[in-house]
N, C-alpha and C. Protein backbone atom coordinates (compact mmCIF):
# COMPACT_ATOMS: atom_id res chain seq x y z
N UNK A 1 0.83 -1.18 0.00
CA UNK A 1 0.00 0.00 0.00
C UNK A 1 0.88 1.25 0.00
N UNK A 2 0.36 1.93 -0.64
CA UNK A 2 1.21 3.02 -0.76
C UNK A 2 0.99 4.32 0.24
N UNK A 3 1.69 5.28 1.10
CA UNK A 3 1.21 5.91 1.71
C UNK A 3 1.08 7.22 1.17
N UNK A 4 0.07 7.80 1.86
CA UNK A 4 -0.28 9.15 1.16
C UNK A 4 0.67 10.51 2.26
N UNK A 5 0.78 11.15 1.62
CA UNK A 5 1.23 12.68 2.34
C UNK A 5 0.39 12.91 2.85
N UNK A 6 0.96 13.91 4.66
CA UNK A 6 -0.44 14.25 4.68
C UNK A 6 -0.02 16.00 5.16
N UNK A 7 -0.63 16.27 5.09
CA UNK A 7 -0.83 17.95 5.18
C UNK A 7 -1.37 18.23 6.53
N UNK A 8 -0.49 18.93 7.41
CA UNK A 8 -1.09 18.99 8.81
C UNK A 8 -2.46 19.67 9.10
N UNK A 9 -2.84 20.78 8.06
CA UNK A 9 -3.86 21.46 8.28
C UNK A 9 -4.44 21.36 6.63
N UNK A 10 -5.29 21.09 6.37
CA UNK A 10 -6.25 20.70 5.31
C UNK A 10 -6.34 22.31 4.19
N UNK A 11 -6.12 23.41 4.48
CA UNK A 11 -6.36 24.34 3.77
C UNK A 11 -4.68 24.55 3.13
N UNK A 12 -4.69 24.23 2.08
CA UNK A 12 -2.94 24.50 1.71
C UNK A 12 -2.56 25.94 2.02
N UNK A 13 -3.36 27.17 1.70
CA UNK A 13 -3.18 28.70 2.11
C UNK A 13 -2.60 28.78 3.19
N UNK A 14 -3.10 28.12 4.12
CA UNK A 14 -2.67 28.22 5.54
C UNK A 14 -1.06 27.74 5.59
N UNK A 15 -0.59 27.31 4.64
CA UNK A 15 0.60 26.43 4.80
C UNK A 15 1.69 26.94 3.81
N UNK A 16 1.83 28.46 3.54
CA UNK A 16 2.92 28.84 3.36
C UNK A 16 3.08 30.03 4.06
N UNK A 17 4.53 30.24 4.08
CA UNK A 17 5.54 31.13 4.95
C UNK A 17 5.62 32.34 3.86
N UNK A 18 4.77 33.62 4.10
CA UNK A 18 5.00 34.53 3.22
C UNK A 18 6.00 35.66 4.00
N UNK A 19 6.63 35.39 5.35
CA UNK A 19 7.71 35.99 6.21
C UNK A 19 9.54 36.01 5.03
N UNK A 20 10.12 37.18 5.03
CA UNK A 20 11.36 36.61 4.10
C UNK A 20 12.22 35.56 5.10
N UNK A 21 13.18 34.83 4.51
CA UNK A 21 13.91 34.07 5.55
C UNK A 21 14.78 34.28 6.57
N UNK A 22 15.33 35.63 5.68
CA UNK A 22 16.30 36.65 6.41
C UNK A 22 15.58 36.58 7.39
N UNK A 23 14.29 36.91 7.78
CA UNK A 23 13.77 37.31 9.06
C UNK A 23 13.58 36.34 9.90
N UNK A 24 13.61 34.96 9.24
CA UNK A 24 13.17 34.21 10.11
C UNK A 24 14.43 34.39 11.56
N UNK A 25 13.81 33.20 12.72
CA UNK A 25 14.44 33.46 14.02
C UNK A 25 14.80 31.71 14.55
N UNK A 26 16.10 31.25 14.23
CA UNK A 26 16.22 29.79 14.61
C UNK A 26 16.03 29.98 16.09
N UNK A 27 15.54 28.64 16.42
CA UNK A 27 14.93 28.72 17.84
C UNK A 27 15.29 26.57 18.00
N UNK A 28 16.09 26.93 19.45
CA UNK A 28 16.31 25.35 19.94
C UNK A 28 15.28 25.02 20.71
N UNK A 29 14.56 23.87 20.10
CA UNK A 29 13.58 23.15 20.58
C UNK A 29 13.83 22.71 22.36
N UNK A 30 12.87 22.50 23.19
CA UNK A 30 12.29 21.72 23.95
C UNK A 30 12.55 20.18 23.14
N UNK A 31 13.34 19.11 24.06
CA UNK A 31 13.32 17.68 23.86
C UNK A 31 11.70 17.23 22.73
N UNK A 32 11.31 17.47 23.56
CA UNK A 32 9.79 16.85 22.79
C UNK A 32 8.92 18.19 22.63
N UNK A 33 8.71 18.45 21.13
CA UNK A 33 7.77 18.77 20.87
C UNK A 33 6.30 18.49 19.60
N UNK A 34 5.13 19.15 19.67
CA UNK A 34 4.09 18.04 19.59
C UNK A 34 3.22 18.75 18.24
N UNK A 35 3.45 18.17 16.90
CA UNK A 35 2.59 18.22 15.75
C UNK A 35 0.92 17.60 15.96
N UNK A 36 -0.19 18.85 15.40
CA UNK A 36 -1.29 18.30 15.90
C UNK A 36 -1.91 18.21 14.80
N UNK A 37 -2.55 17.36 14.24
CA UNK A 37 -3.32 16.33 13.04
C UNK A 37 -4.55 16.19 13.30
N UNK A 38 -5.34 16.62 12.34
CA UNK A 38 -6.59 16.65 12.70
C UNK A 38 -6.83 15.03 12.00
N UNK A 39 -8.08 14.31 12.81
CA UNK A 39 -8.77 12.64 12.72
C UNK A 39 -8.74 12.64 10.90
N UNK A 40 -9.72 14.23 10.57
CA UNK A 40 -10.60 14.29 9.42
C UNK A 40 -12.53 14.47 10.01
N UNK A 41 -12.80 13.56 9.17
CA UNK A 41 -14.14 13.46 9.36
C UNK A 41 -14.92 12.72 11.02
N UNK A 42 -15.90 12.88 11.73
CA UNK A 42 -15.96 12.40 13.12
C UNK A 42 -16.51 10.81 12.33
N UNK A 43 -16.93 10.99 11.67
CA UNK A 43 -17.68 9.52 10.65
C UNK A 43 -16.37 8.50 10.55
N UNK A 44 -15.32 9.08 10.62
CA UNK A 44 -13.83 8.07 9.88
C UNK A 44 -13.90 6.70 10.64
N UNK A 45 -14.29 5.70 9.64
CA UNK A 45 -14.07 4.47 10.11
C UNK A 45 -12.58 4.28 10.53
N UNK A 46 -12.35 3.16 11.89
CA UNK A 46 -11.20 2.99 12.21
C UNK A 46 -9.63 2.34 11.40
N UNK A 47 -10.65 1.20 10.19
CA UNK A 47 -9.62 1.00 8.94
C UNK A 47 -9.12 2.24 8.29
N UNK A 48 -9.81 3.12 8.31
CA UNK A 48 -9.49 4.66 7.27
C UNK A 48 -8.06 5.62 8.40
N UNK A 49 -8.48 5.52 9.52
CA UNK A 49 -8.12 6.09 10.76
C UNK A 49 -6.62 5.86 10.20
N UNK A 50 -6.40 4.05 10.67
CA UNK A 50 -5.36 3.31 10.91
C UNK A 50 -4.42 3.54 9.72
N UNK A 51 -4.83 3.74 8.54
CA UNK A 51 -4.23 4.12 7.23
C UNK A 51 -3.53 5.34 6.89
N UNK A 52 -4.64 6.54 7.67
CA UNK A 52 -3.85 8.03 7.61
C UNK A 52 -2.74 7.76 8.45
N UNK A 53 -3.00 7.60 9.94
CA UNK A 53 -1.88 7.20 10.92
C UNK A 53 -0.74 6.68 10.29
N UNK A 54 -1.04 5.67 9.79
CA UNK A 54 0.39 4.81 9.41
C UNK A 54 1.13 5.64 8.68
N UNK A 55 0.61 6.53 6.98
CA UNK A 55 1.16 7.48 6.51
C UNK A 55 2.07 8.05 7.15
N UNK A 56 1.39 8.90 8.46
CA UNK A 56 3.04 9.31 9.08
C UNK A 56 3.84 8.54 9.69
N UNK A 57 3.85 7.10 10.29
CA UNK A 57 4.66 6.53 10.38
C UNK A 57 5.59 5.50 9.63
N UNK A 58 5.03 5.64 8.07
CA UNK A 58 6.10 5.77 7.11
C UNK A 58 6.32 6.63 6.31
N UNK A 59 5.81 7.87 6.51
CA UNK A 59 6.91 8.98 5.64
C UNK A 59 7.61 10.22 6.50
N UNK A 60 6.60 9.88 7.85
CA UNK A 60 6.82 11.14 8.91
C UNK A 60 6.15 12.51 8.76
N UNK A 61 6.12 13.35 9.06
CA UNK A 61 5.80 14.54 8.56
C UNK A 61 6.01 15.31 7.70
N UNK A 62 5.35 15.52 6.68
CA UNK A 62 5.92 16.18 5.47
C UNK A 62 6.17 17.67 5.17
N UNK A 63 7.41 17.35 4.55
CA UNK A 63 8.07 19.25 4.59
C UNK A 63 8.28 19.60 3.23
N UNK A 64 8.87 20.51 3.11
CA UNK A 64 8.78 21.37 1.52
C UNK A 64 9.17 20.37 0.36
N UNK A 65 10.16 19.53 0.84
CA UNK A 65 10.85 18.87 -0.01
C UNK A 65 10.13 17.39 -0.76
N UNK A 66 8.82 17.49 0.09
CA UNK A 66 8.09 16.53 -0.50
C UNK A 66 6.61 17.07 -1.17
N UNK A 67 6.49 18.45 -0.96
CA UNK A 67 5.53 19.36 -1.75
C UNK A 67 4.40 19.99 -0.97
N UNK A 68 4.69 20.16 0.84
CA UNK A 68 4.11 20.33 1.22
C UNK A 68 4.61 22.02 1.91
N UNK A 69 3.86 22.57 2.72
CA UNK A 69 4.30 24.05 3.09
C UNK A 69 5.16 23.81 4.26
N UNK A 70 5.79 22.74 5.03
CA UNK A 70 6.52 22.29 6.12
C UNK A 70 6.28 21.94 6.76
N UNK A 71 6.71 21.98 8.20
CA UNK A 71 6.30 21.40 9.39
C UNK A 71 6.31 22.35 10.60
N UNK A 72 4.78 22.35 11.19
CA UNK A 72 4.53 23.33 12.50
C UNK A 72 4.36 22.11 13.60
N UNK A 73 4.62 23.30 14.28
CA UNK A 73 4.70 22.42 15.76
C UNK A 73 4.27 23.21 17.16
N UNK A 74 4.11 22.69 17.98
CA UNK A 74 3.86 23.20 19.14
C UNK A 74 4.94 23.05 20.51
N UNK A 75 6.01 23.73 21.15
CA UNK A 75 6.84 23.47 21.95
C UNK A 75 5.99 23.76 23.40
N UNK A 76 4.95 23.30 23.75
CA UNK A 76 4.61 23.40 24.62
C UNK A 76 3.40 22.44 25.20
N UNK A 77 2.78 21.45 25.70
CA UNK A 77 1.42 20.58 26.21
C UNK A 77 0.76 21.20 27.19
N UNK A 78 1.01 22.34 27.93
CA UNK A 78 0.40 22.27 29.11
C UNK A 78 -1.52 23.05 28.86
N UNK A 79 -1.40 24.00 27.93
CA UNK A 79 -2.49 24.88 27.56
C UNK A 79 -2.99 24.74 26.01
N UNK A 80 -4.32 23.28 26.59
CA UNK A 80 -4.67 23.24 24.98
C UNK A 80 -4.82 24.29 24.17
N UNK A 81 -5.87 24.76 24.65
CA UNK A 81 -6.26 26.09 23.95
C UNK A 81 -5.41 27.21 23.41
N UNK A 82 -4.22 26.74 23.28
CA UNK A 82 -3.12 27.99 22.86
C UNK A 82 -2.47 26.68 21.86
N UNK A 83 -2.77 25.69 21.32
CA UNK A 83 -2.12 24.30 21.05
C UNK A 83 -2.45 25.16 19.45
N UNK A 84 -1.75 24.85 18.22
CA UNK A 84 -1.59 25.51 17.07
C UNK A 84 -2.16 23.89 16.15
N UNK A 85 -3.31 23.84 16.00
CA UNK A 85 -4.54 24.76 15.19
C UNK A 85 -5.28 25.14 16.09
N UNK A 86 -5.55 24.65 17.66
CA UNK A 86 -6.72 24.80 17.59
C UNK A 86 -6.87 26.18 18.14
N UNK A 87 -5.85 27.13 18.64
CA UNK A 87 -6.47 28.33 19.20
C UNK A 87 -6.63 29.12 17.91
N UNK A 88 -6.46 28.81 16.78
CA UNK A 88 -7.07 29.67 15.34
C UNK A 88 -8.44 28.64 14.81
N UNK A 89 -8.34 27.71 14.76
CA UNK A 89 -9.21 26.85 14.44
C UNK A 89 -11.00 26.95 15.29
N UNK A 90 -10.56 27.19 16.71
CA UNK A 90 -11.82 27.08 17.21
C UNK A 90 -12.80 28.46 17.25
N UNK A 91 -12.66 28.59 16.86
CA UNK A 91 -13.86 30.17 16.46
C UNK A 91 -15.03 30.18 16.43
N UNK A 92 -16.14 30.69 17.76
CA UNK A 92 -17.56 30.01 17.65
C UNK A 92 -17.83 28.80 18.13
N UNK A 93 -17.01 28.24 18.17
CA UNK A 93 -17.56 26.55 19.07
C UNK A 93 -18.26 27.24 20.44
N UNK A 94 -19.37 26.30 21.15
CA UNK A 94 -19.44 26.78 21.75
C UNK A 94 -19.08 25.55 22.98
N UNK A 95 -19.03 25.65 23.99
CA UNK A 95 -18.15 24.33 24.94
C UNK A 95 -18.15 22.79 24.36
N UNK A 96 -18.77 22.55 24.19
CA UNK A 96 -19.04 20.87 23.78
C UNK A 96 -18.83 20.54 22.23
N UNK A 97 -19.38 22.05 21.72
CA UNK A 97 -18.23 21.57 20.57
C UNK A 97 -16.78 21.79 20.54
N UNK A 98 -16.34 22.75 21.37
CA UNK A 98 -14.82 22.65 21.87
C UNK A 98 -14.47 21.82 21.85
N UNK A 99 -15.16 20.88 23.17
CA UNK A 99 -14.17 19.77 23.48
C UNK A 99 -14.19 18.42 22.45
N UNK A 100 -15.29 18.22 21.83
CA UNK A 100 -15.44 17.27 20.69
C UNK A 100 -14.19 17.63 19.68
N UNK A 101 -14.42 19.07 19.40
CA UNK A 101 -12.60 19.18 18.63
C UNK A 101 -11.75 18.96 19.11
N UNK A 102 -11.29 19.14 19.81
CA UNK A 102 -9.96 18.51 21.06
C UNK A 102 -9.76 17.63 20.54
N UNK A 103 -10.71 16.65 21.07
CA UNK A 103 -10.78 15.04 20.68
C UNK A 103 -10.35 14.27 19.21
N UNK A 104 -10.95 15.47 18.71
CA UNK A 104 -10.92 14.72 17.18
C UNK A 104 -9.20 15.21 16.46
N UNK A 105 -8.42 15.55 17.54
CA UNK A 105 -6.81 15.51 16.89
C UNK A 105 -6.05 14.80 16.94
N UNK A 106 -5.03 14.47 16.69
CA UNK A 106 -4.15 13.36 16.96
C UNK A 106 -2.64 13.98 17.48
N UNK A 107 -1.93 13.63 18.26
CA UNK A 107 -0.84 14.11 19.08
C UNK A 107 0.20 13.62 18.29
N UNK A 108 1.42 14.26 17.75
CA UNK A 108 2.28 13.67 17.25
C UNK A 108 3.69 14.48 18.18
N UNK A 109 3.99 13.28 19.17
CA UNK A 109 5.17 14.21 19.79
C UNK A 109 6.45 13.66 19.10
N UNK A 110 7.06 14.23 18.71
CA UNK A 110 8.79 14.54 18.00
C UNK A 110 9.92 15.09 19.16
N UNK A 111 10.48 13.99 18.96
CA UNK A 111 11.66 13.53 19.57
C UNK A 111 12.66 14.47 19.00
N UNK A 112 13.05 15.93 19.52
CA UNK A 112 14.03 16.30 18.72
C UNK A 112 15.48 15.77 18.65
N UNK A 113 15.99 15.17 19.38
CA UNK A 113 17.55 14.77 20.23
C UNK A 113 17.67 13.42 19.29
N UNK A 114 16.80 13.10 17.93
CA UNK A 114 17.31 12.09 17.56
C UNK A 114 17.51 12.57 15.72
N UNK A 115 16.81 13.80 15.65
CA UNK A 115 16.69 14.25 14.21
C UNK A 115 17.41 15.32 14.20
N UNK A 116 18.04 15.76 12.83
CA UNK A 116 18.79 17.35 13.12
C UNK A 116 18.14 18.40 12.15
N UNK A 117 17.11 17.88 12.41
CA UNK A 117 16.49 19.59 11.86
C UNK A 117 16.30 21.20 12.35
N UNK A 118 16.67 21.60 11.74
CA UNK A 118 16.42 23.30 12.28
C UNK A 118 14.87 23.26 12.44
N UNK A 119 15.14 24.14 13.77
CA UNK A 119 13.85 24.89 14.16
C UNK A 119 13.72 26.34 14.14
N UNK A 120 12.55 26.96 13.60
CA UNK A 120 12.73 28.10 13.62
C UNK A 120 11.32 28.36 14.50
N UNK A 121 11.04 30.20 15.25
CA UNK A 121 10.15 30.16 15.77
C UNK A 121 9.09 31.04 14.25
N UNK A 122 7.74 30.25 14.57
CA UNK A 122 6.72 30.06 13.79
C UNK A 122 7.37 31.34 13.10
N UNK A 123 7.88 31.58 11.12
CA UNK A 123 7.69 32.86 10.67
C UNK A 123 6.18 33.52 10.67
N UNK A 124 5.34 32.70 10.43
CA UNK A 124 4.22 34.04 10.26
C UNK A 124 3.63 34.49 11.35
N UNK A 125 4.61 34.15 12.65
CA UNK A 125 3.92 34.51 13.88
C UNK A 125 4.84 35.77 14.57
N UNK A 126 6.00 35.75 13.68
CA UNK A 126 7.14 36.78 14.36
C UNK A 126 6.41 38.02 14.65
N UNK A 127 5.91 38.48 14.05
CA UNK A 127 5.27 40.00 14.21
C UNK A 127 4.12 39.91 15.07
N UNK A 128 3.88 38.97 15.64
CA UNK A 128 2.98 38.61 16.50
C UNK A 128 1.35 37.82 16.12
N UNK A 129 0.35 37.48 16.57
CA UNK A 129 -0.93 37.17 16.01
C UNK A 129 -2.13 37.14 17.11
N UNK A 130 -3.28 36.88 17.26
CA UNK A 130 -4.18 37.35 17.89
C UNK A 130 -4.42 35.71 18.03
N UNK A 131 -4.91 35.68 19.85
CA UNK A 131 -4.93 34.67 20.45
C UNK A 131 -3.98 33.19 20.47
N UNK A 132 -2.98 34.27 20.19
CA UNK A 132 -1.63 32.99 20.19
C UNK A 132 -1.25 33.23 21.91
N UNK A 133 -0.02 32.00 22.37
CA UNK A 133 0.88 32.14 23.27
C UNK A 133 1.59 32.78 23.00
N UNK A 134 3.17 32.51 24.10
CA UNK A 134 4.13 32.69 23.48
C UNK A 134 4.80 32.73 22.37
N UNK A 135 5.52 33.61 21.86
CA UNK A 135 6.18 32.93 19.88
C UNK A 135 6.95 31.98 20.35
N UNK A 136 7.53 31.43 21.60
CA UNK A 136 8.49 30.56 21.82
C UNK A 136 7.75 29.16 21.40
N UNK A 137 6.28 28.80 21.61
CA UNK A 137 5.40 28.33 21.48
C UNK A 137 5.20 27.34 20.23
N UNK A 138 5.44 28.28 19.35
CA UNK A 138 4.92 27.79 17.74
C UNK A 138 5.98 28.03 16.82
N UNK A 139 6.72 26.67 16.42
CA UNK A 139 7.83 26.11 15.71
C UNK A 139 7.64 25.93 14.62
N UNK A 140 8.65 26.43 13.30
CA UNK A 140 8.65 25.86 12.52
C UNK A 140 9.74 25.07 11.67
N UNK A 141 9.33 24.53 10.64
CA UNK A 141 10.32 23.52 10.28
C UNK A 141 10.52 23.43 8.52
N UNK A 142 11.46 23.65 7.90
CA UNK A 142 11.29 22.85 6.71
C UNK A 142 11.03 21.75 5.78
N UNK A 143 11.98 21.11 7.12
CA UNK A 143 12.00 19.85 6.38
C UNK A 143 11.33 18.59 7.02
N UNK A 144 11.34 17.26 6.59
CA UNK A 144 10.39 16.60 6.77
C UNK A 144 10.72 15.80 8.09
N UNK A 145 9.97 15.83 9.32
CA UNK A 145 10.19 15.14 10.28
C UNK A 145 10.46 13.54 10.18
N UNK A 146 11.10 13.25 10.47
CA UNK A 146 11.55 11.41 10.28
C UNK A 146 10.48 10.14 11.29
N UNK A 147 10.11 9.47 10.66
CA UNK A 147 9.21 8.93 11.53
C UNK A 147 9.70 8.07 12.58
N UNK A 148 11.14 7.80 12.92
CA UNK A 148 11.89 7.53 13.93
C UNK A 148 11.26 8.75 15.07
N UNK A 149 11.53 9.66 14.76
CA UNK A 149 11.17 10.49 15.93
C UNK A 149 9.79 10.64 16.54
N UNK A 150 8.71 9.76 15.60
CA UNK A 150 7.75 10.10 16.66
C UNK A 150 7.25 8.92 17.40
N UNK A 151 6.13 9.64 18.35
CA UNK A 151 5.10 8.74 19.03
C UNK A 151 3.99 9.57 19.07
N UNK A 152 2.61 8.69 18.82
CA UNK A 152 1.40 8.77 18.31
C UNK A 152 0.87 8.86 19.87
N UNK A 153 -0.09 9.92 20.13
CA UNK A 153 -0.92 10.17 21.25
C UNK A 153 -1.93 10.99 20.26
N UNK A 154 -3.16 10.79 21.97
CA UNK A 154 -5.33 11.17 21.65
C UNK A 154 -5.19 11.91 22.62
N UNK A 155 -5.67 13.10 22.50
CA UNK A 155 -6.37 13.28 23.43
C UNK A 155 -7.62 12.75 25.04
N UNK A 156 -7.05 12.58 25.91
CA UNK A 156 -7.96 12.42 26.93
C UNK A 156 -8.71 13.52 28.09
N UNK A 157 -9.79 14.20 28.06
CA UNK A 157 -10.36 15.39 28.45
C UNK A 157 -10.54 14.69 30.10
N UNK A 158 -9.96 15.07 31.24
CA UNK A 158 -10.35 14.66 32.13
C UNK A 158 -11.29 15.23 33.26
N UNK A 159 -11.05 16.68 32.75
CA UNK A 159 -11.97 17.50 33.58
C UNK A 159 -11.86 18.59 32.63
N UNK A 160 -13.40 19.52 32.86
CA UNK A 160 -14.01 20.50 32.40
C UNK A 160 -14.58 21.39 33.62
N UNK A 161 -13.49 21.96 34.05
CA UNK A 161 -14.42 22.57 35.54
C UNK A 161 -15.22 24.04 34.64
N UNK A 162 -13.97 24.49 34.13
CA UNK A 162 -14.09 26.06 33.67
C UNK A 162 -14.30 26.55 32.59
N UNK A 163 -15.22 26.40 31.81
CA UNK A 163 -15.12 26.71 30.23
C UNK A 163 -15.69 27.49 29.36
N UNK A 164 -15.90 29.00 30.25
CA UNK A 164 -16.29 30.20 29.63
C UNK A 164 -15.67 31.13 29.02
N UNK A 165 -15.43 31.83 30.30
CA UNK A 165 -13.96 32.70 29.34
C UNK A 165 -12.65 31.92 29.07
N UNK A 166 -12.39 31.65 27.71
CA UNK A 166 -11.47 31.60 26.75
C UNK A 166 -11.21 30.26 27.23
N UNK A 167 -11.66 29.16 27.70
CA UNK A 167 -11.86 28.23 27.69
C UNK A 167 -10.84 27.53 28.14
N UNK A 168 -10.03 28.21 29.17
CA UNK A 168 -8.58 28.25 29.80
C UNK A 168 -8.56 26.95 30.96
N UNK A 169 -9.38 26.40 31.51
CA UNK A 169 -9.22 25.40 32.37
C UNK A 169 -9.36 23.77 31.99
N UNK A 170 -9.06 23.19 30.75
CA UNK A 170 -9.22 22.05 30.59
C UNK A 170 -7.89 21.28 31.20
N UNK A 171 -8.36 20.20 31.83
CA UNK A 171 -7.44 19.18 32.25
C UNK A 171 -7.45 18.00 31.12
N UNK A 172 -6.10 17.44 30.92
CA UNK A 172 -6.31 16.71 29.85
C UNK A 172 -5.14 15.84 30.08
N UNK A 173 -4.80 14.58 29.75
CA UNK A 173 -4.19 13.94 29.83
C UNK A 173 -3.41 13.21 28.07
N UNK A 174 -2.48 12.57 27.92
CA UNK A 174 -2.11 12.04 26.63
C UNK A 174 -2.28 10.53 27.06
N UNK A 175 -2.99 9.36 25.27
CA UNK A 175 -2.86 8.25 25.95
C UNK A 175 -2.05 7.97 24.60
N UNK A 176 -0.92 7.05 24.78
CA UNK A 176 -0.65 6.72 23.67
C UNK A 176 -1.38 5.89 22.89
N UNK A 177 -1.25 5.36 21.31
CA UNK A 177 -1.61 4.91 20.48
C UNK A 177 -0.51 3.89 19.87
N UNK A 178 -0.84 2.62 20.79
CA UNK A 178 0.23 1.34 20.88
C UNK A 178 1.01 0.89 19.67
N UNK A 179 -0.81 0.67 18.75
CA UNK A 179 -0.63 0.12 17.49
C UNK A 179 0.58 1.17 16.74
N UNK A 180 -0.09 1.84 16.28
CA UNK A 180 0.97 2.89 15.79
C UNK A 180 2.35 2.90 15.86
N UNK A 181 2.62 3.03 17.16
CA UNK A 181 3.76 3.30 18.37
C UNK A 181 4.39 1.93 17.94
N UNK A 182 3.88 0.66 18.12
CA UNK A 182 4.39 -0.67 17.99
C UNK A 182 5.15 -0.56 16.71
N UNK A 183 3.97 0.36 15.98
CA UNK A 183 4.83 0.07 14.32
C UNK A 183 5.81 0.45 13.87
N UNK A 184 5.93 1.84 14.57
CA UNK A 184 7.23 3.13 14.21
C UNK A 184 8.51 2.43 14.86
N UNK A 185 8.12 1.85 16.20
CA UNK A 185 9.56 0.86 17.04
C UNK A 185 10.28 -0.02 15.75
N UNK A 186 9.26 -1.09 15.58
CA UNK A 186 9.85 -2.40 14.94
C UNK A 186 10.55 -1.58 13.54
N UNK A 187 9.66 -0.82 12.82
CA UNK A 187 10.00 0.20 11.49
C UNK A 187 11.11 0.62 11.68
N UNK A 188 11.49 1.51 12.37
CA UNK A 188 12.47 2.65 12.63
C UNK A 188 13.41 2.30 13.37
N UNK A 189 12.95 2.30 14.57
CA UNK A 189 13.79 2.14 15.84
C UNK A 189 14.73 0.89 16.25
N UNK A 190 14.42 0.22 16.19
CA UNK A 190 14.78 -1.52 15.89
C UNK A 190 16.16 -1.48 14.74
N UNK A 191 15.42 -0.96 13.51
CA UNK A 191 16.26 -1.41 12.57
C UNK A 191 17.60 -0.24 12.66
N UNK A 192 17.47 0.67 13.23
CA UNK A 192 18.37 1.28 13.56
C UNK A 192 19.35 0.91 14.47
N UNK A 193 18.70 0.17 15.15
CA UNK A 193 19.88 -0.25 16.53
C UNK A 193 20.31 -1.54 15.94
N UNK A 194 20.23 -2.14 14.99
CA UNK A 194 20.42 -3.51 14.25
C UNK A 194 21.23 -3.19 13.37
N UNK A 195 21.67 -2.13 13.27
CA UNK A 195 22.53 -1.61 11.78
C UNK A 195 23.83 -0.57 12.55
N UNK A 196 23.50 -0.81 14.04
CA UNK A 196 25.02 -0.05 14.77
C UNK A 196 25.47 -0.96 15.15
């Protein structure tokens, strides 16, 4: 089977850097930081699921060099709601559809200490943007993340005490995603330590 590319955010517009490079700002990652993937459709049967998934754990995340606008990231887990799509993404939800979006992303944390890609901090965020975090926050990347470096996590919502203004109190936990995880080991990881 052949795997498909996948595009972290579904609107290609959204996925180029119209910042010059000169300007960009290299920025050293946090050990782990976390690419967020939307399911797709809430309908997605779990064979369909298991198929996008695998995609990135055989091509990894795709960057310019495979025809995509790069790779964003998030250097931070603690404050979903500042997590890059969804504090641009959620506009109008009103609580319960919040948290149903949450749900419907997929966690891709990247191992930086095993890949040598440059990080830069987000270009189209340098000049700042409305309802972002920190710029330390939102990473970007050229090139294509290696699927050695990741592990597959869901969202788990564990508490909802507070969820009016700006929707700042969700408790949430990561569970991993074995299958996946099982696959990228034996794939990647394995055959790497078999070849030192």
């Amino acid at each position: 089977m052949k795997s498909m590319p996948y595009c972290p955010i579904g609107r290609k517009k959204r996925h180029t850097v119209d910042t010059p490079k000169s300007e960009w700002k290299k920025y050293r990652p946090d050990r782990y930081i976390y690419h967020l993937s939307s399911r797709g459709y809430k309908d997605l049967d779990e064979e369909n699921l298991f198929y996008k998934r695998l995609s990135f754990a055989l091509e990894g995340i795709c960057g310019i060099e495979k025809g995509l606008g790069g790779v964003w990231a998030n250097n931070q887990m603690k404050r979903v709601n500042q997590l890059w799509p969804i504090c641009y993404d959620s506009w109008g939800l009103n609580d319960w559809e919040y948290l149903d979006f949450i749900r419907n992303f997929d966690v891709w944390r990247i191992d930086t200490s095993v890949i040598n890609n440059t990080w830069y901090l987000d270009p189209n965020l340098i000049y700042g943007a409305e309802r972002s975090g920190d710029a330390s926050d939102y990473l970007y990347c050229e090139n294509t993340v290696h699927p050695r470096a990741l592990k597959l996590f869901t969202f788990s919502i564990n508490d909802c005490k507070y969820l009016y203004e700006d929707k700042a109190n969700i408790e949430f936990s990561l569970n991993p995603v074995d299958k996946i995880n099982d696959f990228i080991d034996a794939k990647w990881k394995k055959r790497k330590r078999m070849l030192l």
